[in-house]
Protein backbone atom coordinates (compact mmCIF):
# COMPACT_ATOMS: atom_id res chain seq x y z
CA UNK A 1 -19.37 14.00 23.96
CA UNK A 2 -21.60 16.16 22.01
CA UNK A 3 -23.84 13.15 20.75
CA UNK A 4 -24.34 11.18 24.04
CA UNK A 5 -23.99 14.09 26.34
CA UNK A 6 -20.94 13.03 28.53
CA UNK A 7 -20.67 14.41 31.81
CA UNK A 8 -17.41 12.89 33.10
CA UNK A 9 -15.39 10.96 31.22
CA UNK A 10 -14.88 7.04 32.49
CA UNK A 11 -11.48 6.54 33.69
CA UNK A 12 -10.92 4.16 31.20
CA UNK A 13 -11.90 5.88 28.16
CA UNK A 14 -8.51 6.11 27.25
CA UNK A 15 -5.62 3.62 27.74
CA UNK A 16 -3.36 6.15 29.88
CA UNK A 17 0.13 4.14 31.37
CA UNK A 18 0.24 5.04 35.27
CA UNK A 19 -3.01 5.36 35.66
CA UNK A 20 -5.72 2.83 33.71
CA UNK A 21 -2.95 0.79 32.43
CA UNK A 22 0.58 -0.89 33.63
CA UNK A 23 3.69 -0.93 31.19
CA UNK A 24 6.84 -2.48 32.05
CA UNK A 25 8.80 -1.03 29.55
CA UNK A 26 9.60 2.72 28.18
CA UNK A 27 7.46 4.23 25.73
CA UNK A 28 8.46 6.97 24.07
CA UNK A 29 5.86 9.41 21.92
CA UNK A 30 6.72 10.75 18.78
CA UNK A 31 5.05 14.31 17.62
CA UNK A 32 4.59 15.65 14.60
CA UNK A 33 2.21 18.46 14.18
CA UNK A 34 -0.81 19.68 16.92
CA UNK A 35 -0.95 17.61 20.57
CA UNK A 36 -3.42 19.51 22.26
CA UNK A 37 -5.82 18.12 24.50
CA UNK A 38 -5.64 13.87 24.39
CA UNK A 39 -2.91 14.55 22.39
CA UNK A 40 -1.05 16.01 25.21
CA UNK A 41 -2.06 13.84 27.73
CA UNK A 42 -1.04 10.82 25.38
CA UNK A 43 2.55 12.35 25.16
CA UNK A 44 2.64 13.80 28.57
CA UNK A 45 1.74 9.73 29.53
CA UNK A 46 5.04 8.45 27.89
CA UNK A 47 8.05 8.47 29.67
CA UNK A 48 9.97 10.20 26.98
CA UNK A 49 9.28 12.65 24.20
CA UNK A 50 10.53 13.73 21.00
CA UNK A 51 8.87 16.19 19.12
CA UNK A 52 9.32 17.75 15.49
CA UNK A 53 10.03 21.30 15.49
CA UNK A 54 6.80 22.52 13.94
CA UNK A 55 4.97 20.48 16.64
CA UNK A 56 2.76 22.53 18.93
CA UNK A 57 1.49 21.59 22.42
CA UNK A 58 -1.86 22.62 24.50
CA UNK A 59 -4.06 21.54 27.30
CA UNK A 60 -7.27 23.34 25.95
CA UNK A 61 -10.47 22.30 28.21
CA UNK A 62 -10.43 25.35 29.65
CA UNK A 63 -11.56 26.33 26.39
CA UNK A 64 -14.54 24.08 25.91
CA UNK A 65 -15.04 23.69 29.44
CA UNK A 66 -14.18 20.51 29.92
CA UNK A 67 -11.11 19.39 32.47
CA UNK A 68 -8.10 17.72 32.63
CA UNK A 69 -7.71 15.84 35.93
CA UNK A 70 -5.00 13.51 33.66
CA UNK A 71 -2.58 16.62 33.46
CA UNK A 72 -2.16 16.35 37.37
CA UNK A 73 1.95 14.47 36.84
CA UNK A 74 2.57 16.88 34.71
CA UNK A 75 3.90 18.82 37.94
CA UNK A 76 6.92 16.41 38.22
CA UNK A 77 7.37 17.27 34.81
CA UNK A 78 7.56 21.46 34.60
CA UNK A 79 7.54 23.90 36.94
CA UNK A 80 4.57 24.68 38.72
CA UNK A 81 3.56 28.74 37.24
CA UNK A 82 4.35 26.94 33.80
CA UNK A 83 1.43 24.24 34.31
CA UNK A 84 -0.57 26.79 35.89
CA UNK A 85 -0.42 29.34 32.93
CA UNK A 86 -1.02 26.20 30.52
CA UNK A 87 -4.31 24.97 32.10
CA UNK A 88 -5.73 28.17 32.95
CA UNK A 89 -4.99 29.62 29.50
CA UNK A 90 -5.42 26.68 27.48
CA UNK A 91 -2.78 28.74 25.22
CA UNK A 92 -1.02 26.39 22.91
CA UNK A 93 3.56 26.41 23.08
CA UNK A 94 5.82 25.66 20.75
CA UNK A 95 7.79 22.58 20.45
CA UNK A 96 10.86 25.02 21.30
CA UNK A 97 9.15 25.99 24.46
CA UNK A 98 8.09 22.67 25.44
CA UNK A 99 11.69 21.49 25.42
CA UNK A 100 12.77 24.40 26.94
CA UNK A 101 10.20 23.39 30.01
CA UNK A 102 11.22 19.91 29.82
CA UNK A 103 8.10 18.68 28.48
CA UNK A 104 9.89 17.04 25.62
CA UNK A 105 13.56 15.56 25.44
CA UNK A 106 15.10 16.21 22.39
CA UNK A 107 13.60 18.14 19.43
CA UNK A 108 14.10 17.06 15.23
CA UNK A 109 12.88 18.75 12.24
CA UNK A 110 9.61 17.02 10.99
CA UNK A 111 11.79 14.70 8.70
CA UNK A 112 14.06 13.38 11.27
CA UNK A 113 11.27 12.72 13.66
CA UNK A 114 10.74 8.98 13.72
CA UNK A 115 14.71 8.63 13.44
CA UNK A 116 15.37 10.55 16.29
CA UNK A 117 12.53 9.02 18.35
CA UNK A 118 14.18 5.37 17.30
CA UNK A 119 17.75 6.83 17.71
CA UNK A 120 16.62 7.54 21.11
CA UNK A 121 15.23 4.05 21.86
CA UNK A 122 18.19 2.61 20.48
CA UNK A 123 19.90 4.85 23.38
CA UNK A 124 17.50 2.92 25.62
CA UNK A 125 18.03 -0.45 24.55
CA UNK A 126 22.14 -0.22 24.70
CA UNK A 127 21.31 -0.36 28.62
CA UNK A 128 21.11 -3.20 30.68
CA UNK A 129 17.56 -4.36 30.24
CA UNK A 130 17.00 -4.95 34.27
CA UNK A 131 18.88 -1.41 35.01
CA UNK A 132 16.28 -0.02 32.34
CA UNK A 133 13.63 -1.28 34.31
CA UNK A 134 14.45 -0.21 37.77
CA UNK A 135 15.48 3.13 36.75
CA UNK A 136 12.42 3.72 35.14
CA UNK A 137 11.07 2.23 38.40
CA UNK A 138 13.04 4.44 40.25
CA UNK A 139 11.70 7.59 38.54
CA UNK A 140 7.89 6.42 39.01
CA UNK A 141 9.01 6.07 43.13
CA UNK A 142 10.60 9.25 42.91
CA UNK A 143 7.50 10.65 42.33
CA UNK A 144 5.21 9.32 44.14
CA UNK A 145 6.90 9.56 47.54
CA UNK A 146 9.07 11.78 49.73
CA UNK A 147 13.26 11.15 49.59
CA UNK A 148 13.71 8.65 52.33
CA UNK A 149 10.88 6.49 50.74
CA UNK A 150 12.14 6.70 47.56
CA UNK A 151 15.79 6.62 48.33
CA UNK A 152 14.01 2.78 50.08
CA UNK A 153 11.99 1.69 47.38
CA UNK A 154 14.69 2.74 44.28
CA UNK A 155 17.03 0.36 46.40
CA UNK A 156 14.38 -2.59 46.43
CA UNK A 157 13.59 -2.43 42.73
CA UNK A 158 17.44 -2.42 41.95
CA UNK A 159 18.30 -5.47 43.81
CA UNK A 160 17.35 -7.44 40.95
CA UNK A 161 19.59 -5.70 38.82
CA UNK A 162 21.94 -5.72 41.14
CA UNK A 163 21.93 -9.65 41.44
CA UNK A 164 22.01 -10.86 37.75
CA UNK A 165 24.14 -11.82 35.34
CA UNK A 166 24.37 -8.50 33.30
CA UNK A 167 25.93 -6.66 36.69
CA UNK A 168 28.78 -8.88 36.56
CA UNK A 169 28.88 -8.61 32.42
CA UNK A 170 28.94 -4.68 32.56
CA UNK A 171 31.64 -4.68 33.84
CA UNK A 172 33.80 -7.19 32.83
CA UNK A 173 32.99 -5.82 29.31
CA UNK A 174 34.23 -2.33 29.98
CA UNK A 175 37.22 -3.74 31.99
CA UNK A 176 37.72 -5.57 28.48
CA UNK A 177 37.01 -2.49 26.37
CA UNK A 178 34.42 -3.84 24.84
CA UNK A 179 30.35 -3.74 24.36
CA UNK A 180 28.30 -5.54 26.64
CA UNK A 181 26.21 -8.73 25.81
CA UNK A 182 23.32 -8.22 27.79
CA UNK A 183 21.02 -11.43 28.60
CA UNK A 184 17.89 -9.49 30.92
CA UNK A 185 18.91 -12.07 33.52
């Protein structure tokens, strides 16, 4: 920014899901050590987060005077005097505090990171791949729009789930005590 004098950023500088890009799938972020700054906003952007307990979190423009018009979901995330006192302060938290806000989802000392992050996905992927989907759908929705809409549009996107093959498989496997074979159809 320094060398070319950036003013505002262009929105695509960075490839942010819900905003410059579209995923269909979860992501989940993985931290291990300092996510201040992009490296908030690239967790933040995930739909899931697990962090390493020495990992520490901060939205520090105020600092440099820059902003950081990407932190704006973050108030379906936290609670509102909690994103208020981050931004204004620019004050970094601990990874303790960030899963105490909700921020993060599960915490794991530094050496157990990337196995809890896949132990996590694993969780994920033991789902029905079409009720992953609209769920995650469903949570976007939720957000976006007041309960009636939501409550209408989390309906729509789980008709497709509701129609395939795996909603009759479910079950009939736990009927049969046993795992599901899920086909995403």
């Amino acid at each position: 920014m320094v060398e070319t004098g950036m003013a505002v950023p262009p929105r695509d500088m960075y490839a942010l899901p819900y905003d410059t890009i579209e995923l269909s799938k979860p992501t989940i972020a993985a931290v291990n050590g300092v996510a201040f700054a992009g490296g908030w906003m690239i967790a933040q952007a995930c739909d899931l987060c697990v962090a390493s307990t020495t990992a520490r979190f901060a939205i520090t423009e105020v600092k440099v005077g820059r902003g950081s018009p990407w932190a704006a979901p973050l108030i379906h995330m936290i609670p509102q005097r909690i994103m208020m006192e981050i931004i204004l302060t620019g004050k970094p938290i601990s990874a303790q505090r960030a899963y105490e806000i909700g921020l993060v989802n599960r915490l794991a000392e530094p050496e157990a990171l990337l196995d809890t992050a896949l132990a996590l996905a694993t969780e994920v992927l033991d789902g029905a791949p079409l009720s992953v989907r609209a769920g995650r759908e469903t949570v976007m929705l939720a957000t976006e729009m007041g309960r009636s809409a939501a409550l209408q549009a989390a309906r729509a996107a789980h008709e497709v789930a509701y129609r395939s093959d795996d909603a009759q498989e479910g079950p009939r496997a736990f009927a049969e005590k046993r795992p599901p074979h899920w086909r995403g159809r």
